[in-house]
N, C-alpha and C. Protein backbone atom coordinates (compact mmCIF):
# COMPACT_ATOMS: atom_id res chain seq x y z
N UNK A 1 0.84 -1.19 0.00
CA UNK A 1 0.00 0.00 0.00
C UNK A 1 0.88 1.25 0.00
N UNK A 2 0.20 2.18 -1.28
CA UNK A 2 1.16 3.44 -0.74
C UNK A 2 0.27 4.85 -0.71
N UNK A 3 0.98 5.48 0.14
CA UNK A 3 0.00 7.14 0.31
C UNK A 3 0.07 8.03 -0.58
N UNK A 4 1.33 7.87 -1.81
CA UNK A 4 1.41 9.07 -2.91
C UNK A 4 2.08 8.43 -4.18
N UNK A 5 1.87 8.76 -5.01
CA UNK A 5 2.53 8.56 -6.30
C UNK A 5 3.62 9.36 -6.80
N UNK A 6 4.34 8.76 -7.10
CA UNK A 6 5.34 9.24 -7.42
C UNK A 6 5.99 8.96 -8.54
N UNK A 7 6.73 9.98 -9.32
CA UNK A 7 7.01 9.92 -10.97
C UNK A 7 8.29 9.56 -11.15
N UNK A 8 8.45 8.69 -12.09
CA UNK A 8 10.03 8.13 -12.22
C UNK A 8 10.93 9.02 -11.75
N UNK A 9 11.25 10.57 -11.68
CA UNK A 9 11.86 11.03 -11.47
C UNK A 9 12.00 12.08 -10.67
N UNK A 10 11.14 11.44 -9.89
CA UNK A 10 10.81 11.92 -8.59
C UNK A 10 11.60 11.73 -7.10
N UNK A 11 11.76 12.35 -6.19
CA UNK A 11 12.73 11.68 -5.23
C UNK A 11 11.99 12.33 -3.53
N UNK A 12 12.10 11.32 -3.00
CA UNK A 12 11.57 12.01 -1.60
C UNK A 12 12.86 12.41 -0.84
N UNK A 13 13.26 13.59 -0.46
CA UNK A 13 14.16 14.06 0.44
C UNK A 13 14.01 14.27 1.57
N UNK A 14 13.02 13.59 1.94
CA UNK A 14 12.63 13.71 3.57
C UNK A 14 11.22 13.90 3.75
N UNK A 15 11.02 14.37 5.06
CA UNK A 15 9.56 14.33 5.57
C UNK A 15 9.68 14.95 6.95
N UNK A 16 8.67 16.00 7.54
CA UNK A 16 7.91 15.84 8.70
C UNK A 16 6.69 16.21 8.92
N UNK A 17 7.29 15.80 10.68
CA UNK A 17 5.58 15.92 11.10
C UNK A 17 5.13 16.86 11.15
N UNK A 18 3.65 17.62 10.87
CA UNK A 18 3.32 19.04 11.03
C UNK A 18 2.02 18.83 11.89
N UNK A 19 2.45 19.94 12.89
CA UNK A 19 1.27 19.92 13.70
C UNK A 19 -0.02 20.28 13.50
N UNK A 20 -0.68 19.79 14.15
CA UNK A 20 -2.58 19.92 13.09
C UNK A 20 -2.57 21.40 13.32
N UNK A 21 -2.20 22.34 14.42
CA UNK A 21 -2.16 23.71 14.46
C UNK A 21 -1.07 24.47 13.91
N UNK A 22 -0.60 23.96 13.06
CA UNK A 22 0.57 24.75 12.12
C UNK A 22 -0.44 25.18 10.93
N UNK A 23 0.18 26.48 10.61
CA UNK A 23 -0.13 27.20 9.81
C UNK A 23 0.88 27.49 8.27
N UNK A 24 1.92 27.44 8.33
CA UNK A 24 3.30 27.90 7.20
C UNK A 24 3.89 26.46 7.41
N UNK A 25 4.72 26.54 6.23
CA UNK A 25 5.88 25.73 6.11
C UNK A 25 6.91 26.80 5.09
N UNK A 26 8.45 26.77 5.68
CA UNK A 26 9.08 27.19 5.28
C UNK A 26 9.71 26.24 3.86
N UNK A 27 10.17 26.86 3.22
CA UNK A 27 10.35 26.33 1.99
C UNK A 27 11.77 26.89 1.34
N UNK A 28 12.98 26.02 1.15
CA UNK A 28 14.34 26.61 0.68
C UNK A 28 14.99 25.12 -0.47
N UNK A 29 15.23 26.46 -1.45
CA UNK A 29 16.13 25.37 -2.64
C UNK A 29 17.64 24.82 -2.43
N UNK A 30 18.43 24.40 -2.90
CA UNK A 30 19.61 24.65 -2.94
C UNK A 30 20.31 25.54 -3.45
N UNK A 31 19.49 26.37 -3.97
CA UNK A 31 20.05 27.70 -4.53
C UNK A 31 19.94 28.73 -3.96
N UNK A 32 19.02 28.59 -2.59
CA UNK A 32 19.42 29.79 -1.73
C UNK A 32 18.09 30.48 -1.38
N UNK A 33 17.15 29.94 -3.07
CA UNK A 33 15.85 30.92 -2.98
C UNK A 33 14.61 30.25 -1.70
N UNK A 34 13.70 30.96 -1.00
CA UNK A 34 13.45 30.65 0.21
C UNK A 34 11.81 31.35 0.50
N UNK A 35 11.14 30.81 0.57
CA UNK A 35 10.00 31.21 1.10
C UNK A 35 9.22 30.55 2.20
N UNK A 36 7.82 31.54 2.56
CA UNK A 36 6.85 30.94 3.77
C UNK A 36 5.35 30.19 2.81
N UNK A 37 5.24 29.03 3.21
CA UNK A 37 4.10 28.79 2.50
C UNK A 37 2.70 28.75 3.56
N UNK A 38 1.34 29.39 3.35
CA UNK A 38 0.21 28.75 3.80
C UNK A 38 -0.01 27.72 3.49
N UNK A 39 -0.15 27.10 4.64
CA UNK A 39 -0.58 24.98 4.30
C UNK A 39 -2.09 25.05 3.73
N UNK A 40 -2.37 26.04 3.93
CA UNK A 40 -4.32 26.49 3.27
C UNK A 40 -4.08 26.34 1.82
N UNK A 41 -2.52 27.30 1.23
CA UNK A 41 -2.30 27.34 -0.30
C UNK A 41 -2.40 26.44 -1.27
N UNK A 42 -3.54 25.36 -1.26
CA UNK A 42 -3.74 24.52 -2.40
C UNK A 42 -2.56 22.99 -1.88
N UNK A 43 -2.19 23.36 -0.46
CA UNK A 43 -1.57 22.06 -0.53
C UNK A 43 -1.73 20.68 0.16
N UNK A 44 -3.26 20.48 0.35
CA UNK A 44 -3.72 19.54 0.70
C UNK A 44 -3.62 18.74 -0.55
N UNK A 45 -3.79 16.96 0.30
CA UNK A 45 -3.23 16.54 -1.13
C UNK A 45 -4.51 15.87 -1.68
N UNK A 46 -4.29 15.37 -2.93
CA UNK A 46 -5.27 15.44 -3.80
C UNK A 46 -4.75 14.25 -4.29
N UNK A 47 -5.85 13.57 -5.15
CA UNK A 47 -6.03 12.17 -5.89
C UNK A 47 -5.27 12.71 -7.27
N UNK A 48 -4.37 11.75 -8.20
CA UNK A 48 -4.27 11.97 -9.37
C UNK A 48 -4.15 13.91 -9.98
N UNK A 49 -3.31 14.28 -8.92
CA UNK A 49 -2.97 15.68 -9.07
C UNK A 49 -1.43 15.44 -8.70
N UNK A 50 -1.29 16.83 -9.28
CA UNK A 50 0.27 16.75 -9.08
C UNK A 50 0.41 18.23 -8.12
N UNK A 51 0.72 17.95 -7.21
CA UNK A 51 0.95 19.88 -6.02
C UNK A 51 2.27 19.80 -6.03
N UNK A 52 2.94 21.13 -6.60
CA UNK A 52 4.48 21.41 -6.08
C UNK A 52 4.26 22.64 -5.15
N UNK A 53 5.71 22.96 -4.41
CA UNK A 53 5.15 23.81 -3.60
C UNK A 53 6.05 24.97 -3.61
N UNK A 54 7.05 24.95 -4.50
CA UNK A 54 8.37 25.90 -5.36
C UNK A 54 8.71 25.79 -6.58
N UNK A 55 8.13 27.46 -7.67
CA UNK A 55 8.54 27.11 -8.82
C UNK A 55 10.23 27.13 -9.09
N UNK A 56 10.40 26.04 -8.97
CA UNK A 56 12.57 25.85 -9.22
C UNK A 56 12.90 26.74 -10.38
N UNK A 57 13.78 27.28 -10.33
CA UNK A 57 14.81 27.71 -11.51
C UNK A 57 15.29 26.45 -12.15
N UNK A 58 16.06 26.21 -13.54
CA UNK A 58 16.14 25.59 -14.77
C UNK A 58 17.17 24.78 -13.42
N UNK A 59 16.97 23.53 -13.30
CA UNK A 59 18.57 22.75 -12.78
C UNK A 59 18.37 23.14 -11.03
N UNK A 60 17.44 23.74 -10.68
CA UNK A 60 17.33 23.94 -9.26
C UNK A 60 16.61 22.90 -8.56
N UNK A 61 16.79 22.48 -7.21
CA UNK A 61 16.15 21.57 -5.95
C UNK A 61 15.64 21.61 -4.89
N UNK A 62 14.96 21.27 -4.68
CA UNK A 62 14.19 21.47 -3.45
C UNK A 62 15.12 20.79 -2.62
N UNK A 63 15.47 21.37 -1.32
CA UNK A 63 16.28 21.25 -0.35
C UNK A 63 15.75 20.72 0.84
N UNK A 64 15.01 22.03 1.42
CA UNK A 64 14.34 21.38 3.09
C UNK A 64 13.06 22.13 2.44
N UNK A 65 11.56 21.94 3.32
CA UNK A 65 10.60 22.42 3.78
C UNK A 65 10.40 21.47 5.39
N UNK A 66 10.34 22.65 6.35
CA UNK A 66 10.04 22.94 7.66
C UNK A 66 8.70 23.21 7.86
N UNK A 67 7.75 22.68 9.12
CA UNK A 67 6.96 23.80 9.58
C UNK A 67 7.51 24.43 10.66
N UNK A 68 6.78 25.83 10.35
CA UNK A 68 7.20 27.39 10.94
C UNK A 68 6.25 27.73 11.40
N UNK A 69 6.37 29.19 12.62
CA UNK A 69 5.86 29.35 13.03
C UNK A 69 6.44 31.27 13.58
N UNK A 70 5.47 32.14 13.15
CA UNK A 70 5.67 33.49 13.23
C UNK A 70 6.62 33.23 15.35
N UNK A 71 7.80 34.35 14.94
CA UNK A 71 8.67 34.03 16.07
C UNK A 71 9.88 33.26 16.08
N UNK A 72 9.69 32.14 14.84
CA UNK A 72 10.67 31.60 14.91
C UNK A 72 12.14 31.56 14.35
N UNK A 73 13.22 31.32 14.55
CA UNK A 73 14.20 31.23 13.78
C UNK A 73 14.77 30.48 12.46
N UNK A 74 15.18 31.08 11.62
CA UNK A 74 15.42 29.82 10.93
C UNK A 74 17.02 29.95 10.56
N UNK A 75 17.69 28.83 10.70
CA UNK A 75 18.76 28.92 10.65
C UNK A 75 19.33 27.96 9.34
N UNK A 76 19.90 28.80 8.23
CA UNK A 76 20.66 27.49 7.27
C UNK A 76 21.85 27.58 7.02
N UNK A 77 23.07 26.82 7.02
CA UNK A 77 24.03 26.37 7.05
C UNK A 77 24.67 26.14 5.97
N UNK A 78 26.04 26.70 5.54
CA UNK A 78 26.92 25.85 4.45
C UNK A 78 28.50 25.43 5.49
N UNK A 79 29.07 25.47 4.60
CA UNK A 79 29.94 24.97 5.36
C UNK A 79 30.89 25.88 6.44
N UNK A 80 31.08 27.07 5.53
CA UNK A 80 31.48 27.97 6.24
C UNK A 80 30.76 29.33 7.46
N UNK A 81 29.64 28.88 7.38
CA UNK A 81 28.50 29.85 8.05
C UNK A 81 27.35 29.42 8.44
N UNK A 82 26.58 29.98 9.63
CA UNK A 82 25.27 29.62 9.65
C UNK A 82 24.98 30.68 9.51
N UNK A 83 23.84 31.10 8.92
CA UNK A 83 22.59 32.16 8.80
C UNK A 83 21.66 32.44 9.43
N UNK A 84 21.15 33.37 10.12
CA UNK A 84 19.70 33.15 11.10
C UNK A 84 19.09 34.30 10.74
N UNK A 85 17.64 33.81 10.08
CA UNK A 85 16.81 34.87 9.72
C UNK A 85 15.15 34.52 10.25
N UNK A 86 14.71 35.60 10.99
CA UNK A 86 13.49 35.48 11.38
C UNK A 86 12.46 34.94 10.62
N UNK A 87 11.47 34.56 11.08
CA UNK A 87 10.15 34.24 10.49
C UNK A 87 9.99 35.28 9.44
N UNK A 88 9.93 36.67 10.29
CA UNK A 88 9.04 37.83 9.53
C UNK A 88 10.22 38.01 8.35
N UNK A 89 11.75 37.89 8.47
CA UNK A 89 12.34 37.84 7.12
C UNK A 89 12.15 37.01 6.15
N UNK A 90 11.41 36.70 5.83
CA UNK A 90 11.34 35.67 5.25
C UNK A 90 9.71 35.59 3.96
N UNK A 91 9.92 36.01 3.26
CA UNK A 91 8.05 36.58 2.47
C UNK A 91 7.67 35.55 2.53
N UNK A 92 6.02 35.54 2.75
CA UNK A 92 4.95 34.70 2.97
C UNK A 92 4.48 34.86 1.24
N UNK A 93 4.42 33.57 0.67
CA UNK A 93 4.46 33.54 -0.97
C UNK A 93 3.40 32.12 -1.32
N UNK A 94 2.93 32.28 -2.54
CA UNK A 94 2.07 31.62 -2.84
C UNK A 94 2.94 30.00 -3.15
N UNK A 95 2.38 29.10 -3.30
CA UNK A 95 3.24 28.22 -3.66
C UNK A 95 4.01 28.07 -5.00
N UNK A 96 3.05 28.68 -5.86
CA UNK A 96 3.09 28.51 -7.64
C UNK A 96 4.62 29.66 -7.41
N UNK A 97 5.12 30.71 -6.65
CA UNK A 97 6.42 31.62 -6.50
C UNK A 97 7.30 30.80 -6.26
N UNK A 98 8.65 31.60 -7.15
CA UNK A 98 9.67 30.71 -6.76
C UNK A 98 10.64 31.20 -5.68
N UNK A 99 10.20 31.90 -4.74
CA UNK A 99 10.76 32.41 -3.46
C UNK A 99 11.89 33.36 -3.55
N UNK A 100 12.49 33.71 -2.86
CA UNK A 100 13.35 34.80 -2.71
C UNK A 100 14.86 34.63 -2.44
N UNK A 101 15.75 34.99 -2.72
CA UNK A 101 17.29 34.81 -2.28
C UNK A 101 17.74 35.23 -1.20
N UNK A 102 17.48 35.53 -0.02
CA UNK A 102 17.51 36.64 1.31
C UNK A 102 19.41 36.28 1.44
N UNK A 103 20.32 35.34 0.82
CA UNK A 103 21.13 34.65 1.47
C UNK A 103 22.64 34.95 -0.31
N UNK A 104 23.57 35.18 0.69
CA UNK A 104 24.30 35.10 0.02
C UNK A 104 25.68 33.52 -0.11
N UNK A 105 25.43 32.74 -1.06
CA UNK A 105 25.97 31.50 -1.01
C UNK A 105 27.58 31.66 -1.04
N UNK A 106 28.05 32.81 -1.86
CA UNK A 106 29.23 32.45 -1.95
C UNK A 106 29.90 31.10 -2.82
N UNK A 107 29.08 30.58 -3.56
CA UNK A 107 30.06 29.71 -4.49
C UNK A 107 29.57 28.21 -3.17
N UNK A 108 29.28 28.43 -2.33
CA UNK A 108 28.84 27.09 -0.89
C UNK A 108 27.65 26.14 -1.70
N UNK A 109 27.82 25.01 -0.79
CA UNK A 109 26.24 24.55 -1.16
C UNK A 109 25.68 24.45 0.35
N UNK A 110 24.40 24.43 0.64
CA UNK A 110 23.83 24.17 1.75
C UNK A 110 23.53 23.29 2.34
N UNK A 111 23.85 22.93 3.31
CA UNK A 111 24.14 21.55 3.94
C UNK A 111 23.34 21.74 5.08
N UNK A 112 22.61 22.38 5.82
CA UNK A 112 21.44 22.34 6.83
C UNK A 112 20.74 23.19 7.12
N UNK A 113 19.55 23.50 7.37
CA UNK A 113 18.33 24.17 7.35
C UNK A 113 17.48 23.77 8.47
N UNK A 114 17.36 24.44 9.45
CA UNK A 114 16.91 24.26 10.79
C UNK A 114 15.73 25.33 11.62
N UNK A 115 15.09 24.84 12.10
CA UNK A 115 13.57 25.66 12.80
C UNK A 115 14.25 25.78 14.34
N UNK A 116 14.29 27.17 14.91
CA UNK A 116 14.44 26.81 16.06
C UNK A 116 13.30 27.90 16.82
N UNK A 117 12.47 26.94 17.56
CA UNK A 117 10.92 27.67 18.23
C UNK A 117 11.70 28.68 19.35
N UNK A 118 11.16 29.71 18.96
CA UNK A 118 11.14 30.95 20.39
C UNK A 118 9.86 30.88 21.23
């Protein structure tokens, strides 16, 4: 038995749990670009539909999605730095957007992306 379909070239990079009273999920590529999503935004899931929840740039990946929560921190990581940018830095964007760059990579790739509750 399975809960989703998935397309040959498709890949699951993880998973969590979201609390029935969560509202956002944060959303970051490997390219840096980064947004807040409403879980209201069309992303309940659906039969024989396909929901993405970041339009990628040409060759871009979905990295982490978190649930968030106004207050909280979010911290992402390359090798040489961590980053910490508030909730409110962070634009609240439709899902069909392909989010924002708030972050300067430096030539890095990103290696962790972390929620930390205030």
């Amino acid at each position: 038995s399975r809960c989703i379909n998935m397309e040959e070239d498709d890949a699951c990079i993880g998973f969590a749990l979201v609390p029935p009273t969560c509202q956002y999920l944060f959303v970051l590529t490997d390219r840096g670009f980064m947004k807040i999503v409403e879980i209201d935004d069309g992303l309940a899931l659906r039969k024989k539909a396909s929901t993405y929840i970041i339009n990628l740039e040409d060759g871009g990946h979905l990295f982490a999605v978190r649930p968030v929560k106004s207050g909280d921190e979010i911290h992402i990581g390359t090798k040489s730095k961590d980053t910490v940018l508030k909730f409110e830095d962070v634009p609240v964007q439709s899902r069909k957007a392909k989010g924002k760059r708030l972050i300067s990579l430096g030539g890095e790739n990103i290696i962790n992306a972390r929620i930390i509750s205030k």
